[in-house]
N, C-alpha and C. Protein backbone atom coordinates (compact mmCIF):
# COMPACT_ATOMS: atom_id res chain seq x y z
N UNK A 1 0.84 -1.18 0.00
CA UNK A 1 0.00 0.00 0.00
C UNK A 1 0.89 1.25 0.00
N UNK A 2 0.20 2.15 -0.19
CA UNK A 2 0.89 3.67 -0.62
C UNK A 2 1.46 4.09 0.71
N UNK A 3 2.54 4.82 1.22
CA UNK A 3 3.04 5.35 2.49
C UNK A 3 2.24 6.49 2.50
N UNK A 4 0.63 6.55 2.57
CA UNK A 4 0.04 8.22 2.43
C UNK A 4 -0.73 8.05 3.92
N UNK A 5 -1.48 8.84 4.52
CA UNK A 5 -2.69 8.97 5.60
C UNK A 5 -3.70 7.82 5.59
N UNK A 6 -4.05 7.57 6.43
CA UNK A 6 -5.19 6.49 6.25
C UNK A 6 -6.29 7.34 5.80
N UNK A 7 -7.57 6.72 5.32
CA UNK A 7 -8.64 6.91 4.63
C UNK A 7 -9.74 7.08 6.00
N UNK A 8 -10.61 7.84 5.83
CA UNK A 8 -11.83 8.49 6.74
C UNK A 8 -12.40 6.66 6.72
N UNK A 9 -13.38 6.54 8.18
CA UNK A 9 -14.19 5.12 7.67
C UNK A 9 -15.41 5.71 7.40
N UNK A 10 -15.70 4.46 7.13
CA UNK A 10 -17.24 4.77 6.85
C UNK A 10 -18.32 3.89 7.39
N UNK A 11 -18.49 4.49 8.57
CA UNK A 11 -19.35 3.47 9.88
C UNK A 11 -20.37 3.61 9.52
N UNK A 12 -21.46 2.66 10.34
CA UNK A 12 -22.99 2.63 10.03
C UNK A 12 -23.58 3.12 11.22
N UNK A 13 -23.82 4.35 10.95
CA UNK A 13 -24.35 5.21 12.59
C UNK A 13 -25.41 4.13 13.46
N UNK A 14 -26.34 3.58 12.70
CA UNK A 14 -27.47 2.39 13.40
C UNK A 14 -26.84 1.12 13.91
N UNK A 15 -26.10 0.57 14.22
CA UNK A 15 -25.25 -0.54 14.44
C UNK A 15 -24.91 -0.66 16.32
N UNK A 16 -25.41 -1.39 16.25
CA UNK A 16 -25.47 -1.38 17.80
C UNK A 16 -23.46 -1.44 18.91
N UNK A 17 -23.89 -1.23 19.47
CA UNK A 17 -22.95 -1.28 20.65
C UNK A 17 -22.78 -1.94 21.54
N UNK A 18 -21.53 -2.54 22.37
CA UNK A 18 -21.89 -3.12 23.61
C UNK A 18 -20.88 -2.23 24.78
N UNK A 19 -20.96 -1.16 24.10
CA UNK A 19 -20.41 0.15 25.00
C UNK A 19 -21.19 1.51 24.86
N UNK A 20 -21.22 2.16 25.87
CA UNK A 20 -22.08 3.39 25.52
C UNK A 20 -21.44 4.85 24.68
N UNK A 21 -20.12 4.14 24.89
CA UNK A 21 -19.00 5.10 25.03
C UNK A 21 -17.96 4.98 23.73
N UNK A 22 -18.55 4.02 23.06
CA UNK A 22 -17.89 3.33 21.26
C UNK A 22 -18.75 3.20 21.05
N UNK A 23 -18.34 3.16 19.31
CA UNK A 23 -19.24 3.13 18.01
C UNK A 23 -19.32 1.29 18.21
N UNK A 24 -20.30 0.50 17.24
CA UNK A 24 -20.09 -0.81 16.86
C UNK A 24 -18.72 -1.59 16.63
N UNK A 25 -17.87 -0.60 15.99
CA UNK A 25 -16.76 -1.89 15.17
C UNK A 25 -15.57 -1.67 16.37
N UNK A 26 -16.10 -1.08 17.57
CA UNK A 26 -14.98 -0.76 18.35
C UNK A 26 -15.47 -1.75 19.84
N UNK A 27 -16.65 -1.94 19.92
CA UNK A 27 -17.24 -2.50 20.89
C UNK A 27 -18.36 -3.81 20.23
N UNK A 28 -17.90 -4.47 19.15
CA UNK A 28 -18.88 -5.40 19.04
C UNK A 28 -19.97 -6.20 19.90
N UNK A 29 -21.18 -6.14 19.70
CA UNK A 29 -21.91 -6.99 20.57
C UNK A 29 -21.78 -8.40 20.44
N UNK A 30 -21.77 -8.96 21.18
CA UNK A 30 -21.53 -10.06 21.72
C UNK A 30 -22.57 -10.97 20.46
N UNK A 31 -21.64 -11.87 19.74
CA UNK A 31 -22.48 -12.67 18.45
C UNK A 31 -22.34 -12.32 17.15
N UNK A 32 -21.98 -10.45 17.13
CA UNK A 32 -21.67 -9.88 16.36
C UNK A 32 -20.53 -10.25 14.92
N UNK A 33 -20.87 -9.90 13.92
CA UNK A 33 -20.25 -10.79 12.89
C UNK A 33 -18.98 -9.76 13.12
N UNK A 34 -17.75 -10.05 12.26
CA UNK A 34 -16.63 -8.85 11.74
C UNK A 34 -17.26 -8.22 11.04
N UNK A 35 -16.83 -6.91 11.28
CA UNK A 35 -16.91 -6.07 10.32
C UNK A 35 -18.07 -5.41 10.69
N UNK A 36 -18.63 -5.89 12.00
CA UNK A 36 -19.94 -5.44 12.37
C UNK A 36 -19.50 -3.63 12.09
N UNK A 37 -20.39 -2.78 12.36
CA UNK A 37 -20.42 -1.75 12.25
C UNK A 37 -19.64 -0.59 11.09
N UNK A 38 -19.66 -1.11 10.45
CA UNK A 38 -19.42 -0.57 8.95
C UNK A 38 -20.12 -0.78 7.72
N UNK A 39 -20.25 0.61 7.26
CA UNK A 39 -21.53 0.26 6.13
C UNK A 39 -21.41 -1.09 5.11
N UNK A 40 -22.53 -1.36 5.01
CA UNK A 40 -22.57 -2.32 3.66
C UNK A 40 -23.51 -1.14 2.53
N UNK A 41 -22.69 -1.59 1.27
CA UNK A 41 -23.66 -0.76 0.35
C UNK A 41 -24.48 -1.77 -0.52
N UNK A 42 -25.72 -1.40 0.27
CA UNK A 42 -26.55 -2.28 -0.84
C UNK A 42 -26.62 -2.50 -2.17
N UNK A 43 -26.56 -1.06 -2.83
CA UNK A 43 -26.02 -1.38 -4.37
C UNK A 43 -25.37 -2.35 -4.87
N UNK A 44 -24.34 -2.81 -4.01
CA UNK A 44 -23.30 -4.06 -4.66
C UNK A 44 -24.42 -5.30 -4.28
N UNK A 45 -25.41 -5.32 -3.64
CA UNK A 45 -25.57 -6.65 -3.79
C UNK A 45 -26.46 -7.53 -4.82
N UNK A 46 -25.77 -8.56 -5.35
CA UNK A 46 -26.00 -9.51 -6.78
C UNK A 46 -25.44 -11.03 -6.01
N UNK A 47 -27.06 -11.66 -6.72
CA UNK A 47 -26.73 -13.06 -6.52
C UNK A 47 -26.52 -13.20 -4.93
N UNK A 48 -27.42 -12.51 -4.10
CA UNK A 48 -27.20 -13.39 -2.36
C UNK A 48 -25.83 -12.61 -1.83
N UNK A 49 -24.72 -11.88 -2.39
CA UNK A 49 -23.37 -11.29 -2.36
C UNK A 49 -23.52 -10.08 -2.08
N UNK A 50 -22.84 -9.27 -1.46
CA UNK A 50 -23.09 -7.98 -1.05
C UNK A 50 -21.94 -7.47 -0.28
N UNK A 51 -21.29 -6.64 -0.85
CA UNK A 51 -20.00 -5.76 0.03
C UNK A 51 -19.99 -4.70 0.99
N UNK A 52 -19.15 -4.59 1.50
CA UNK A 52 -19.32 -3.19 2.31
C UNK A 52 -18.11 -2.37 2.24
N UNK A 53 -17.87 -1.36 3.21
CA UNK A 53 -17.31 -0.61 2.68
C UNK A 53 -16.43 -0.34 4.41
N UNK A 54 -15.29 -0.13 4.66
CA UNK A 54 -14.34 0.25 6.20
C UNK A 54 -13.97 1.26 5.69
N UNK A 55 -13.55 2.35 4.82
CA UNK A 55 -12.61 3.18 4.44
C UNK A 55 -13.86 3.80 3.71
N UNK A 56 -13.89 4.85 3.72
CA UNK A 56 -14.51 5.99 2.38
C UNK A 56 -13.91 5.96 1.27
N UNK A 57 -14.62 5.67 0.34
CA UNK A 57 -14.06 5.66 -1.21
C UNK A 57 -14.46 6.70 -1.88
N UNK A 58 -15.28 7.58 -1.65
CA UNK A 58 -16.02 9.13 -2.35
C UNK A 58 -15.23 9.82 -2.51
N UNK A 59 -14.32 10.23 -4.18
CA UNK A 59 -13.33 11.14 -4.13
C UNK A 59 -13.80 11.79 -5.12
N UNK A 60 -13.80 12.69 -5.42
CA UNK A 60 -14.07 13.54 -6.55
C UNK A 60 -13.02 13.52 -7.77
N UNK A 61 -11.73 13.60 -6.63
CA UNK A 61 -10.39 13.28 -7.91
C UNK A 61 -9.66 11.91 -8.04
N UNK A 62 -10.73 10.96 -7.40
CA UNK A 62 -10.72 9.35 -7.33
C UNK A 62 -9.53 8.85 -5.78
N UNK A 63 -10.30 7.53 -5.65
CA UNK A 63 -9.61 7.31 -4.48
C UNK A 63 -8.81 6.11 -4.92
N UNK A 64 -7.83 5.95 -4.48
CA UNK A 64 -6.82 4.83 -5.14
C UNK A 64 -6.31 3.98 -4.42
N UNK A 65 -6.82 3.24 -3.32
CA UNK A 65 -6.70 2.55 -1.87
C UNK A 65 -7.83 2.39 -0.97
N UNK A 66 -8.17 1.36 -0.55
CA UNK A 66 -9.20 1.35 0.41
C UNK A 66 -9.25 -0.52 0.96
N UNK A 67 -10.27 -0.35 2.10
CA UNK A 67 -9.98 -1.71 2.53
C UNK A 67 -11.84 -1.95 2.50
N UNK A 68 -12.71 -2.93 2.41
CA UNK A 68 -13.95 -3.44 2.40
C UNK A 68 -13.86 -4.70 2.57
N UNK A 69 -14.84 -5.37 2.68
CA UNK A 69 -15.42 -6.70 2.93
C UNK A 69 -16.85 -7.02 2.20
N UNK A 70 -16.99 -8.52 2.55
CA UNK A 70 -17.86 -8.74 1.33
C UNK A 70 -18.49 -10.25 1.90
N UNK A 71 -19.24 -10.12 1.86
CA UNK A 71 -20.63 -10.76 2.87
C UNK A 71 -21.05 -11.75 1.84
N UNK A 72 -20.63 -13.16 1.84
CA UNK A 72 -21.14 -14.65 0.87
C UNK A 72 -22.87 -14.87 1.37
N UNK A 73 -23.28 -15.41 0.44
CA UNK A 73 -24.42 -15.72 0.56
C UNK A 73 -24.83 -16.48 2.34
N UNK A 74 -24.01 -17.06 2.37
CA UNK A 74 -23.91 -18.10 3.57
C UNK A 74 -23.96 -17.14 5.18
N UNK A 75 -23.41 -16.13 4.66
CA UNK A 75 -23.24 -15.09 5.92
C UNK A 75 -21.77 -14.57 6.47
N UNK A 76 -21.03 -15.90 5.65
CA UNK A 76 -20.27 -15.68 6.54
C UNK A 76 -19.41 -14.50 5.58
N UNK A 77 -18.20 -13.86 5.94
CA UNK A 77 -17.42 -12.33 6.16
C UNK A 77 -15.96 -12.87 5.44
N UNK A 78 -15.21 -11.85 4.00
CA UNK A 78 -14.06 -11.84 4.24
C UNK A 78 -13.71 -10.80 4.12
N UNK A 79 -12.43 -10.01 4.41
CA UNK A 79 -11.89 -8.54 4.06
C UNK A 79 -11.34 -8.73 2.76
N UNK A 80 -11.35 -7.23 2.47
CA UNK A 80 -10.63 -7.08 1.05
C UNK A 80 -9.86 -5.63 0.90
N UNK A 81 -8.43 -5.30 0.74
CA UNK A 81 -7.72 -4.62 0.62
C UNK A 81 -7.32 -3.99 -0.81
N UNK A 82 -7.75 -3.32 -1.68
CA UNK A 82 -7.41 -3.21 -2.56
C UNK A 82 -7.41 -1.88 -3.10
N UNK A 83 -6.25 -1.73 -4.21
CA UNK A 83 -5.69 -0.60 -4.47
C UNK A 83 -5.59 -0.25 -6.23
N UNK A 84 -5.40 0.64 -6.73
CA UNK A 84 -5.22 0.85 -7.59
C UNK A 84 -3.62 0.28 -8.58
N UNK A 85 -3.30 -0.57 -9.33
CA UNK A 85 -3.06 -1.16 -9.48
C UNK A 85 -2.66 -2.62 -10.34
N UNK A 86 -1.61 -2.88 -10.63
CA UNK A 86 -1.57 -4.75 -11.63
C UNK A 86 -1.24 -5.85 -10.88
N UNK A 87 -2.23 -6.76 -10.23
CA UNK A 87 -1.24 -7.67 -9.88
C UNK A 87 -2.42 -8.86 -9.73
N UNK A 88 -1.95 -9.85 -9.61
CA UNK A 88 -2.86 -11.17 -9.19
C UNK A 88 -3.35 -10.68 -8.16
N UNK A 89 -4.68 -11.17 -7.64
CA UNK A 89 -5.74 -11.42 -6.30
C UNK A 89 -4.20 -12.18 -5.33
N UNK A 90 -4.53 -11.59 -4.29
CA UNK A 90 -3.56 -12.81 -3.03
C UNK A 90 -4.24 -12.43 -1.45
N UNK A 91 -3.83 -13.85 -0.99
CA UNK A 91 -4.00 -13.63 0.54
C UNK A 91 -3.47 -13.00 0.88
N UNK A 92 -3.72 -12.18 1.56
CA UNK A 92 -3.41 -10.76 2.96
C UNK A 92 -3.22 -11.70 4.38
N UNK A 93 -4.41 -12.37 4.58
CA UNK A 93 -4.41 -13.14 5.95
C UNK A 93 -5.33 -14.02 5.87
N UNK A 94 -4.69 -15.47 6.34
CA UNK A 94 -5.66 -16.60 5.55
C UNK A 94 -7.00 -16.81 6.61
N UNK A 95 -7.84 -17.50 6.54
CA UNK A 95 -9.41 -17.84 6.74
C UNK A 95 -8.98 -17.91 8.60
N UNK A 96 -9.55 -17.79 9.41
CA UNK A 96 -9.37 -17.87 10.73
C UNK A 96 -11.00 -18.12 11.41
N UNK A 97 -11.13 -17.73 12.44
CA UNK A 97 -12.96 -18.04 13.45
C UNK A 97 -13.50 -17.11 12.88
N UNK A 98 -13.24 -15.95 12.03
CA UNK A 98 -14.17 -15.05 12.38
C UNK A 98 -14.35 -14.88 10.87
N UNK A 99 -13.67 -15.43 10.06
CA UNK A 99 -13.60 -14.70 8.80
C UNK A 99 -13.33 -15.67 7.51
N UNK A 100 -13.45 -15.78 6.69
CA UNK A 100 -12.96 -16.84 5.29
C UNK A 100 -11.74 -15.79 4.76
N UNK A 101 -11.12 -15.14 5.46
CA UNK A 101 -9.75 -14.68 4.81
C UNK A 101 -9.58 -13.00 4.39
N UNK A 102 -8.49 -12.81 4.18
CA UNK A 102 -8.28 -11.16 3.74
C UNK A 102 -7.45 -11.15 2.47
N UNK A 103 -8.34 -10.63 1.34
CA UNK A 103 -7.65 -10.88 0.26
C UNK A 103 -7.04 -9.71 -0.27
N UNK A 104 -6.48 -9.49 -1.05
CA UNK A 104 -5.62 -8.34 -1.59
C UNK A 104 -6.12 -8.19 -3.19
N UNK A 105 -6.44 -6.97 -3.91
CA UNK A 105 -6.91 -6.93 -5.30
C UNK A 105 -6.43 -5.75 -5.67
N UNK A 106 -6.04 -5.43 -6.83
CA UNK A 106 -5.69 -4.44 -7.91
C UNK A 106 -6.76 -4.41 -8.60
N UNK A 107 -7.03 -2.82 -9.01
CA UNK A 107 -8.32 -2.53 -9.77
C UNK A 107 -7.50 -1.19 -10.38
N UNK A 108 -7.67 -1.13 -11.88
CA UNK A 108 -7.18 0.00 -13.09
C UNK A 108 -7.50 1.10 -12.68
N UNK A 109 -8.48 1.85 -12.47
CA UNK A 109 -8.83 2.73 -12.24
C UNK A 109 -9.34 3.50 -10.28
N UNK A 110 -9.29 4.61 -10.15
CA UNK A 110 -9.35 5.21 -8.92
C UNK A 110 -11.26 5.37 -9.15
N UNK A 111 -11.27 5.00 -7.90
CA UNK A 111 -12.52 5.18 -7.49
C UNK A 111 -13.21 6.44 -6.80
N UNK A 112 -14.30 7.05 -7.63
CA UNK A 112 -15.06 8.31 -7.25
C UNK A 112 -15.86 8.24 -6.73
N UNK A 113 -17.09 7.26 -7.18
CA UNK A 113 -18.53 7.39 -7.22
C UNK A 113 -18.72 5.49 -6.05
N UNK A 114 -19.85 5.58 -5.83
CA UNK A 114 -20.33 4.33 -5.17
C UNK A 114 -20.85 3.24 -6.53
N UNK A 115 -20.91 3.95 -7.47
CA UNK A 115 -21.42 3.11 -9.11
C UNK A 115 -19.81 2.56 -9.26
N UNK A 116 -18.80 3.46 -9.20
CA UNK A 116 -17.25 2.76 -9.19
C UNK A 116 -17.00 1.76 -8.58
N UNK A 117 -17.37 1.84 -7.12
CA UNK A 117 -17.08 1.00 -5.76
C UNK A 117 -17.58 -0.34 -6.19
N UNK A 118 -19.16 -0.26 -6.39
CA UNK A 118 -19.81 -1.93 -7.12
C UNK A 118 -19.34 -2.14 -8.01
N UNK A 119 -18.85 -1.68 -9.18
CA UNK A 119 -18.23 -1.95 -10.43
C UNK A 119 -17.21 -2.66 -10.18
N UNK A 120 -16.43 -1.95 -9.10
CA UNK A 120 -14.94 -2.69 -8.74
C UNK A 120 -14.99 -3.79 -7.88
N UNK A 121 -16.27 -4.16 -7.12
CA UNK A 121 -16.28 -5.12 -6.05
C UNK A 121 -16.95 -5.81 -6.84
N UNK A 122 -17.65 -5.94 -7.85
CA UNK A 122 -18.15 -7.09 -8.78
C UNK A 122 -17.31 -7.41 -9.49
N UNK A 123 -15.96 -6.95 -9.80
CA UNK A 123 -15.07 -7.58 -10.91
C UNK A 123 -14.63 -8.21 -10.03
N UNK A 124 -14.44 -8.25 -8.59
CA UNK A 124 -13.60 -9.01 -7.43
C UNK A 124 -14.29 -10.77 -7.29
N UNK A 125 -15.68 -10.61 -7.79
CA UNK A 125 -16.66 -11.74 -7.36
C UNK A 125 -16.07 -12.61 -7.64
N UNK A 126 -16.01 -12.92 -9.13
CA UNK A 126 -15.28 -14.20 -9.66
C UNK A 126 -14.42 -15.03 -8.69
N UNK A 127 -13.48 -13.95 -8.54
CA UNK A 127 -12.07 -15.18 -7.42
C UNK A 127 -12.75 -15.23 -6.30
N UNK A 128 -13.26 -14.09 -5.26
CA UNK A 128 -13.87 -14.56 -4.08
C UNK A 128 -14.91 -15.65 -3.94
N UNK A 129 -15.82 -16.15 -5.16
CA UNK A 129 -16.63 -17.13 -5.30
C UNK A 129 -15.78 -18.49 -5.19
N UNK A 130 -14.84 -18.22 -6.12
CA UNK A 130 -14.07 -19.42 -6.08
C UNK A 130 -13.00 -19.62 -4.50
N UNK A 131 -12.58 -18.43 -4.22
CA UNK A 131 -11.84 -19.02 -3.11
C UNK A 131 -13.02 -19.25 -1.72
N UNK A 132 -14.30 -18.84 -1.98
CA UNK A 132 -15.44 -19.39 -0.92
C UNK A 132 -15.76 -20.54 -1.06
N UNK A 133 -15.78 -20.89 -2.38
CA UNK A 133 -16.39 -22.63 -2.24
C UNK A 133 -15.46 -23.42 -2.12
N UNK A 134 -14.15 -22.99 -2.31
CA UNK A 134 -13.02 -23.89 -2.31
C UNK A 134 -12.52 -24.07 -0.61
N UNK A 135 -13.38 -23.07 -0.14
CA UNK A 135 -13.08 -23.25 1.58
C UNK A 135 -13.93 -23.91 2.57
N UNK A 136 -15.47 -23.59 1.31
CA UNK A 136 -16.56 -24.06 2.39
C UNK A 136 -16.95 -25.84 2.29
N UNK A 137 -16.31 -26.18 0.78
CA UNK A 137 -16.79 -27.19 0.51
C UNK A 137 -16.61 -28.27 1.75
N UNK A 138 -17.87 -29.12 1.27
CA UNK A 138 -17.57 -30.45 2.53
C UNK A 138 -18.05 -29.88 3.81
N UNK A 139 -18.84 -28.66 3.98
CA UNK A 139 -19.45 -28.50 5.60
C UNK A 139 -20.52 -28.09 5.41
């Protein structure tokens, strides 16, 4: 990733707490999935699949880095790190209790709009489909 500032998040003000005193993704409630308290944008969701969003991607002069996640039909959660960029899909951090993995992606172009954001998290589907069934199979 770029040596620049981290990126604003982009929490889901409605997301419960199990502190009075933190937001959701800082105090998860107890049962709570990862990633609890950060928006999901409905727009991306196709086929049961649906992403969300940890980092603000809304740039006017495009954003070229950001981190999201992306919610399988099944429920269950992986992260996704990705930047502007050429390179193969790769593990970041492999499947653990809470999560089917943190993957890493390159996408051509900088992202402005939330029509960008789904555009770019639907070209991601393909491999994340495949590295989901290749994890879930057999349970």
């Amino acid at each position: 990733m770029p040596d620049t500032p981290g990126k604003p998040l982009r929490l889901d003000p409605s997301a419960a707490s199990a502190s009075a005193d933190l937001p959701g993704f800082l105090a998860r409630p107890a049962g709570a999935a990862v990633y609890h308290g950060f928006t999901i944008i409905e727009a991306s969701r196709i086929d049961g699949w649906v992403f969300g969003t940890i980092s603000d991607y809304e740039d006017p002069n495009g954003c070229d880095f950001g981190d999201a996640f992306v919610i399988a039909p099944d429920g269950r959660r992986a992260g996704i790190v990705w930047q502007v960029d050429q390179f193969e899909p790769r593990v970041v951090c492999p499947p653990d209790k809470d999560r089917w993995g943190v993957y890493g992606f390159a996408y051509p172009t900088p992202i402005k709009t939330t029509a960008d954001f789904v555009k770019m998290c639907h070209s991601f589907l393909p491999e994340l489909r495949r590295r989901h069934a290749a994890l879930t199979a057999g349970t």
